[in-house]
Protein backbone atom coordinates (compact mmCIF):
# COMPACT_ATOMS: atom_id res chain seq x y z
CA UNK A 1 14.55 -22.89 -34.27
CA UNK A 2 16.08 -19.13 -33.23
CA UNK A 3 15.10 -17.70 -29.55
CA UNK A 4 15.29 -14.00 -28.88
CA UNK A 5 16.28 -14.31 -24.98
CA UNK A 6 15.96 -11.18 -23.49
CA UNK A 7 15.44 -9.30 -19.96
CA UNK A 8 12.96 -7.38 -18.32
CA UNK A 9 14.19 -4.18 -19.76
CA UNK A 10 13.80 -5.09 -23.17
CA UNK A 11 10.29 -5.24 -22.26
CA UNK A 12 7.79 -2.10 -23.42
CA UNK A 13 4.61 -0.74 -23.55
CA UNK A 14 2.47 1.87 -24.83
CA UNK A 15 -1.26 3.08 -25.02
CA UNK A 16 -3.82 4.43 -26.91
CA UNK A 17 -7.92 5.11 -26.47
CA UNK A 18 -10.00 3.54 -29.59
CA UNK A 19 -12.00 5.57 -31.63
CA UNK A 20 -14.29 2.23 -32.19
CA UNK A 21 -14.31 -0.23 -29.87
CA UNK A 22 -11.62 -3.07 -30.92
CA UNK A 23 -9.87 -1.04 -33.63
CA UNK A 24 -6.61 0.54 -33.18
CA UNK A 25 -7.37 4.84 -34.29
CA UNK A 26 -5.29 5.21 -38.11
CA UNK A 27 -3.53 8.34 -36.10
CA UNK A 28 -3.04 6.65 -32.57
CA UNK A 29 -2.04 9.00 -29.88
CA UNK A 30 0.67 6.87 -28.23
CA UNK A 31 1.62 6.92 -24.54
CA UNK A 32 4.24 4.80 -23.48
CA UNK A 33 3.78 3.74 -20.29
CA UNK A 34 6.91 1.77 -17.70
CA UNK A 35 5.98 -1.71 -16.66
CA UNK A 36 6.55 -2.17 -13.43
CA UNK A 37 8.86 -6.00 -12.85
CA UNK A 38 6.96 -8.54 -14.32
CA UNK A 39 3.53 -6.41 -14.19
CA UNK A 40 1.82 -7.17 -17.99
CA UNK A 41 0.08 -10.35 -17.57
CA UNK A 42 -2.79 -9.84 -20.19
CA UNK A 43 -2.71 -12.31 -23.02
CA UNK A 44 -5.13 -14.23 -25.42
CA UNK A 45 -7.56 -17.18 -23.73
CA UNK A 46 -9.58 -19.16 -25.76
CA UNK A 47 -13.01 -20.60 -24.35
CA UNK A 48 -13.28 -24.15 -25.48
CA UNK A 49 -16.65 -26.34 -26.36
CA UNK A 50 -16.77 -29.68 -25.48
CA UNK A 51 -20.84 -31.48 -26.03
CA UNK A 52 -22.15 -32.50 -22.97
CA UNK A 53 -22.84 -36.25 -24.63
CA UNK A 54 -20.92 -39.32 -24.39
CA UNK A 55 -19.86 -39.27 -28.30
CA UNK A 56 -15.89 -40.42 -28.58
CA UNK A 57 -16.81 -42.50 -25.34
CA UNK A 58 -14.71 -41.42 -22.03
CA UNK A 59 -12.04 -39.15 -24.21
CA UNK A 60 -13.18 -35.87 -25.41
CA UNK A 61 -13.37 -36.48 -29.11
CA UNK A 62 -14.92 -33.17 -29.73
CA UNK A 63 -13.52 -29.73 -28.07
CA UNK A 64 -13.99 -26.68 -30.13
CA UNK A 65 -12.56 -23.42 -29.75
CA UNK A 66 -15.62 -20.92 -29.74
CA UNK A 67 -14.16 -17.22 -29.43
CA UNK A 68 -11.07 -16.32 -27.71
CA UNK A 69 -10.49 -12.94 -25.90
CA UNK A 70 -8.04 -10.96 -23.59
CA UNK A 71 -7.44 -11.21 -19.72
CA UNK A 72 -5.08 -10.10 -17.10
CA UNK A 73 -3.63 -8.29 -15.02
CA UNK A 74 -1.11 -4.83 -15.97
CA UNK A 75 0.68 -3.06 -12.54
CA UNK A 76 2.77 0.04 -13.13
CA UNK A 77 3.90 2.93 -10.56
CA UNK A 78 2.00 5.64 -10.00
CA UNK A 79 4.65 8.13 -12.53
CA UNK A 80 2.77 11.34 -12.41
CA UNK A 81 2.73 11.76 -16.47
CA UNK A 82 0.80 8.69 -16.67
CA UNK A 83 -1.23 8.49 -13.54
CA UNK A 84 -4.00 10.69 -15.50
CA UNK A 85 -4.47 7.82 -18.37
CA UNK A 86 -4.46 5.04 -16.13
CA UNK A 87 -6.73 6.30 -13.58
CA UNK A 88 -9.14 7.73 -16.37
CA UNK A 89 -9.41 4.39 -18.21
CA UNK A 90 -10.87 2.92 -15.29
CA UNK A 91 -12.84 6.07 -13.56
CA UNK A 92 -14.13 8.08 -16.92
CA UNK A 93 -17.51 6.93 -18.17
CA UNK A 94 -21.04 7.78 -18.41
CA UNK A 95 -23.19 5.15 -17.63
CA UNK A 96 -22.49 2.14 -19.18
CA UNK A 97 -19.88 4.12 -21.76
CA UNK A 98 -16.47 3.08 -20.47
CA UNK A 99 -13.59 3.79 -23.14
CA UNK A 100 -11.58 0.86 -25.05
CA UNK A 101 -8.13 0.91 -25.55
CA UNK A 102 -5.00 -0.18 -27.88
CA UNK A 103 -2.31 -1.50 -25.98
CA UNK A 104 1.38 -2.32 -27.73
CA UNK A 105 3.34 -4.78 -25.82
CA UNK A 106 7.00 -5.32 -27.21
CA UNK A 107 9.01 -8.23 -26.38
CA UNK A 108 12.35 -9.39 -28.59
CA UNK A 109 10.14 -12.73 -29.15
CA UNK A 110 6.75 -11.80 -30.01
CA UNK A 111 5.42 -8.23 -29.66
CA UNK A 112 1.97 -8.00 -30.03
CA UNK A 113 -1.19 -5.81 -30.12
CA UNK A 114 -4.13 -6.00 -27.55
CA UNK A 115 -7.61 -4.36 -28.82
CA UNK A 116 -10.78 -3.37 -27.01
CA UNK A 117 -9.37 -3.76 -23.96
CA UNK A 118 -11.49 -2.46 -21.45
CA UNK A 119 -10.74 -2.10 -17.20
CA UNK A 120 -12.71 -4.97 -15.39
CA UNK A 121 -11.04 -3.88 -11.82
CA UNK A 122 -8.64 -0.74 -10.75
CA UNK A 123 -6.44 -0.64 -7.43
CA UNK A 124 -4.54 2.24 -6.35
CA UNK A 125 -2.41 0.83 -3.58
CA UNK A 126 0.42 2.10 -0.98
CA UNK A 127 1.12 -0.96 1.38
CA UNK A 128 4.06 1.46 3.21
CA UNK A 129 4.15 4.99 3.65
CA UNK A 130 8.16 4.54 2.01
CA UNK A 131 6.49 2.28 -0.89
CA UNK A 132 5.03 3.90 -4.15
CA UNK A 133 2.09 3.97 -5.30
CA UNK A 134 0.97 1.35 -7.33
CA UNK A 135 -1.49 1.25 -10.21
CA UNK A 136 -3.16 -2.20 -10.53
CA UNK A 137 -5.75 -2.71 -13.50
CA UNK A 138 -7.18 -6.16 -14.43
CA UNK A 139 -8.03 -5.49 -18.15
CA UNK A 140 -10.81 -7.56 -20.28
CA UNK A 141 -10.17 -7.01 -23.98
CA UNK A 142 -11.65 -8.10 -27.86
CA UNK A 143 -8.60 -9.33 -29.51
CA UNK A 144 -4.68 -10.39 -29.62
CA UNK A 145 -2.91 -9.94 -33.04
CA UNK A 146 0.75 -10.43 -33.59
CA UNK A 147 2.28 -6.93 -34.19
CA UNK A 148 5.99 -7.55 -36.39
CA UNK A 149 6.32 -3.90 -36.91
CA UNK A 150 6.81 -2.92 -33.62
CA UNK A 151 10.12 -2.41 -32.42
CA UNK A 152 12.28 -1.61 -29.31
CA UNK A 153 12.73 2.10 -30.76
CA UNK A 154 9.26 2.94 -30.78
CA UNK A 155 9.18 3.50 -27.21
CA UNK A 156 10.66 7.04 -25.63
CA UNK A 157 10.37 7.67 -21.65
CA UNK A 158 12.04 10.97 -21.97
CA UNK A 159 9.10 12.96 -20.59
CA UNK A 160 8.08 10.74 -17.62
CA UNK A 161 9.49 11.64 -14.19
CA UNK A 162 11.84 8.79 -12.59
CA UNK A 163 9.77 9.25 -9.40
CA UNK A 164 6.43 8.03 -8.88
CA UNK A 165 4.03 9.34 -6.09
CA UNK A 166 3.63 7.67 -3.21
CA UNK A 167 1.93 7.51 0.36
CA UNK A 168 4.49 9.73 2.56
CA UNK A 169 3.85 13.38 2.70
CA UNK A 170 0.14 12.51 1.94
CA UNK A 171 -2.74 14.30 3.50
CA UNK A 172 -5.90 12.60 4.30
CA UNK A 173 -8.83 13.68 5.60
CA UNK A 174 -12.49 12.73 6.90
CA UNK A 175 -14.93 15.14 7.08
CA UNK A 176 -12.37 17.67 7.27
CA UNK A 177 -10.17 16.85 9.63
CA UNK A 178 -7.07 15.13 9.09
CA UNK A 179 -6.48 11.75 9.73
CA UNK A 180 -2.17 11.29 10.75
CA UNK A 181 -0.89 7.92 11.34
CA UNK A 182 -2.22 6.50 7.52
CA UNK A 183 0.70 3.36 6.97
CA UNK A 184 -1.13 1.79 4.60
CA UNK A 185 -4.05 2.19 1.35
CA UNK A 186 -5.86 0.42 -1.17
CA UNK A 187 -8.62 2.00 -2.82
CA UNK A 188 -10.44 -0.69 -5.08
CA UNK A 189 -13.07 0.23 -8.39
CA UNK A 190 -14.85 -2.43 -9.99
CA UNK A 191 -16.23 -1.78 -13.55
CA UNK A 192 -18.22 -5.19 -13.35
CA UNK A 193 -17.91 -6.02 -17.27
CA UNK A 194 -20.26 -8.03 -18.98
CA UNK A 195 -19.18 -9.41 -21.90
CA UNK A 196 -21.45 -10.44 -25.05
CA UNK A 197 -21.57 -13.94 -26.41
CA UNK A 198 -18.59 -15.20 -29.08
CA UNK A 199 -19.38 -13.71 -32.52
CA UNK A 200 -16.72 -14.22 -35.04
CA UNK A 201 -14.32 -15.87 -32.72
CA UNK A 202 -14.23 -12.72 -30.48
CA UNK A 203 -16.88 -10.77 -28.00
CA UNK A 204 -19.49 -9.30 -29.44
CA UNK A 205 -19.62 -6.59 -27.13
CA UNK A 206 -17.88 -5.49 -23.82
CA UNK A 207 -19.65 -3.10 -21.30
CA UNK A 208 -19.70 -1.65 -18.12
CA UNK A 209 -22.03 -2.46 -15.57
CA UNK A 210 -22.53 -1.33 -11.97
CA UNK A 211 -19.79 0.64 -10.37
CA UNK A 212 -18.57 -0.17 -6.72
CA UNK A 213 -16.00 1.16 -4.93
CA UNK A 214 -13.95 0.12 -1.27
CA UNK A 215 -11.69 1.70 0.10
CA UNK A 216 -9.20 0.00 2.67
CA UNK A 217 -6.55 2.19 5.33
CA UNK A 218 -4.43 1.27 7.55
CA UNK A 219 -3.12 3.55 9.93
CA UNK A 220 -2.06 4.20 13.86
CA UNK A 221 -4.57 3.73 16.36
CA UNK A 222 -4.60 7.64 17.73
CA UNK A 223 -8.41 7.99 16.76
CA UNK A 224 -11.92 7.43 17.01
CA UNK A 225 -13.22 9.22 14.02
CA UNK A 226 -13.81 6.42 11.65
CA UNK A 227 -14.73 3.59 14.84
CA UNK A 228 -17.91 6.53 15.64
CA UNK A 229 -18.88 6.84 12.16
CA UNK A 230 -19.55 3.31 11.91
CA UNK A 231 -21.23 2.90 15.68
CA UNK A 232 -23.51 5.71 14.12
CA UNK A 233 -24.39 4.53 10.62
CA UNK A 234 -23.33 7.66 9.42
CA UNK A 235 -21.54 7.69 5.86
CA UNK A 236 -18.04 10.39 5.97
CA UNK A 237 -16.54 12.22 3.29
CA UNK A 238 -13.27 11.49 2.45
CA UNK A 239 -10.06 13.28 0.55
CA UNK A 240 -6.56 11.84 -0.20
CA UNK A 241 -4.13 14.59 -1.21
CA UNK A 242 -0.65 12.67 -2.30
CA UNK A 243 2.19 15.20 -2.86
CA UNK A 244 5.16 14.93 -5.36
CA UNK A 245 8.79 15.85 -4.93
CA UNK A 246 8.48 17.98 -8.18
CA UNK A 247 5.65 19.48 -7.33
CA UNK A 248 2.75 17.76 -8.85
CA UNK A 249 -0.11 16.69 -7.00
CA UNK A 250 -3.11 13.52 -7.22
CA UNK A 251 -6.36 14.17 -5.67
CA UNK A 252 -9.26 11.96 -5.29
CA UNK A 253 -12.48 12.58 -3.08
CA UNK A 254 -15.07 10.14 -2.21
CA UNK A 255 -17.67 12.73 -0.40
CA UNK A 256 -20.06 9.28 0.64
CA UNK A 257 -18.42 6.47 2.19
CA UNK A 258 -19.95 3.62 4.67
CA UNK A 259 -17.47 2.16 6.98
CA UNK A 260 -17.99 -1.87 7.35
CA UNK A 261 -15.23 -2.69 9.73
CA UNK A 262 -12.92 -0.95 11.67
CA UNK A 263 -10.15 -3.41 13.09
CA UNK A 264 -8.02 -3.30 15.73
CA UNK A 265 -4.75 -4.92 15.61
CA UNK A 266 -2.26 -4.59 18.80
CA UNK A 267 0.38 -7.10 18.93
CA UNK A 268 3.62 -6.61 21.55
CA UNK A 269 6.41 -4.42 21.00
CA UNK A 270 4.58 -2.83 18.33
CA UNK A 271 2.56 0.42 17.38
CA UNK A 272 -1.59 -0.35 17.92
CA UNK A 273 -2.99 -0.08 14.70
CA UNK A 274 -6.13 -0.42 12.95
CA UNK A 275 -7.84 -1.14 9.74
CA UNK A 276 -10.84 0.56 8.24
CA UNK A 277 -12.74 -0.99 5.70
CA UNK A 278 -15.54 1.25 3.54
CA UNK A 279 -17.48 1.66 0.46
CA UNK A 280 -19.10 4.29 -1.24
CA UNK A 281 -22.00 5.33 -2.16
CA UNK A 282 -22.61 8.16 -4.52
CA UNK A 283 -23.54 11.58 -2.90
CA UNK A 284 -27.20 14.25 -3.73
CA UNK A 285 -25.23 15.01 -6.42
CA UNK A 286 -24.67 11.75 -7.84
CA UNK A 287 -20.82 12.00 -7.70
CA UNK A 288 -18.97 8.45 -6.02
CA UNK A 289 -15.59 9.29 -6.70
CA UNK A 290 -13.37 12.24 -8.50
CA UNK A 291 -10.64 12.90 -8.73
CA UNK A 292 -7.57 14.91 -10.02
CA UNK A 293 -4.03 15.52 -11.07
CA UNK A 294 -2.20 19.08 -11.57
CA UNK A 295 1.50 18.13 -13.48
CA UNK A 296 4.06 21.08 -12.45
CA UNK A 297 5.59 22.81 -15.25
């Protein structure tokens, strides 16, 4: 039996939106996309049957595979000329419409082809202001299919920059006013997916239910803006402006968020701190979150 050992590096990935949900478009409109360490995790699991009876006495003489589908987790840096794909196939739908994707994984010892896949949770997260940002999705999809075709040359990174964005140099702001100090940020979408029952070995269907949304910052304790808001019961608007070297820029507004907690953390020799907790709610014009990205020329 041959292996194909290989490294990280010889590990790739690229993406495309589906047309019909589960099948890959005949003219796919690739974007390859850098895997961040060991940060694809989404792979085939099969739900298994097993009667309820005692036939086969104390071993389980019966266990049936019913449908099998895709699950896990996929973390890349936030690299500006894929931020707007990422962030869009878990923020872009109209009501329960969220769009499926085609994903190509290559490895040297089984590349393979994920379909339907659909974003159950997003995180956009900055745990340092000298960390990047980090794109988290936790992906629910139809179908894993072995994909011999692919190869290592498939994949080009020549148009993505070799700097992601991340938390220093960003502006934030609540109600208007800027908030300094932010060290830390997580902001946390959860699509909710239900998925239909096996049909054919796979989901029949996978779609979106209720959206919620929490976002999470730490920052220096040199404020009371967000500790007021909550002793009030008043919901705050909220805008994150993160900055590029190169000049492109990632917005995203939440213009209704409740804060839940607002903790305190002091501990000796260090700077007081604190850590908001909120979630939003969507605004009179029935917007929760939106966002944007402007890519310098």
């Amino acid at each position: 039996m041959t292996t194909a050992r290989h490294t990280a590096r010889n590990r790739h990935l690229r993406i495309c939106r589906e047309e019909n949900w589960g099948q890959c478009p005949a003219q796919p409109a690739w974007q390859c996309v850098p895997v961040s360490g060991d940060g694809y995790r989404p792979a085939a699991v099969a739900g298994l049957f097993a009667p309820a009876t005692q036939f086969g006495g104390w071993r389980r003489a019966v266990l049936l595979e019913e449908a099998k589908d895709v699950r896990g987790e996929f973390v890349c840096l936030a690299w500006p000329q894929v931020t707007a794909l990422l962030l869009g196939m878990a923020l872009d739908r109209s009501g329960d419409a969220l769009a499926s994707y085609c994903l190509d994984y290559y490895t040297p010892a089984d590349a393979r082809r994920h379909l339907g896949a659909k974003v159950e949770r997003m995180e956009l997260v900055a745990t340092s202001r000298s960390r990047p940002l980090e794109i988290r999705l936790v992906l629910r999809g139809r179908a894993e299919e072995a994909n011999a075709t692919l190869t290592e040359g498939d994949f080009d990174y020549a148009n993505i920059s070799p700097v992601p964005f991340a938390l220093g140099g960003t502006r934030v702001s609540v109600d208007g006013a800027e908030l300094t100090g932010i060290e830390g940020f997580r902001l946390r979408v959860e699509n909710h997916l239900v998925t239909g029952p096996p049909l054919a070995g796979a989901p029949a269907f996978l779609i979106a239910g209720r959206r919620t949304i929490a976002l999470e910052l730490s920052k220096s304790d040199d404020d009371a803006a967000l500790k007021e808001a909550l002793r009030a019961g008043t919901p705050v608007a909220f805008e994150a402006q993160f900055a590029h070297p190169e000049g492109h820029t990632l917005g995203a507004q939440l213009p209704r968020l409740h804060v839940v907690t607002n903790q305190d953390s002091a501990v000796a020799g260090e700077l007081a701190g604190t850590v908001a907790r909120m979630e939003a709610a969507a605004d009179e014009a029935g917007q929760d979150i939106t966002w944007s990205l402007d890519l310098n020329p």
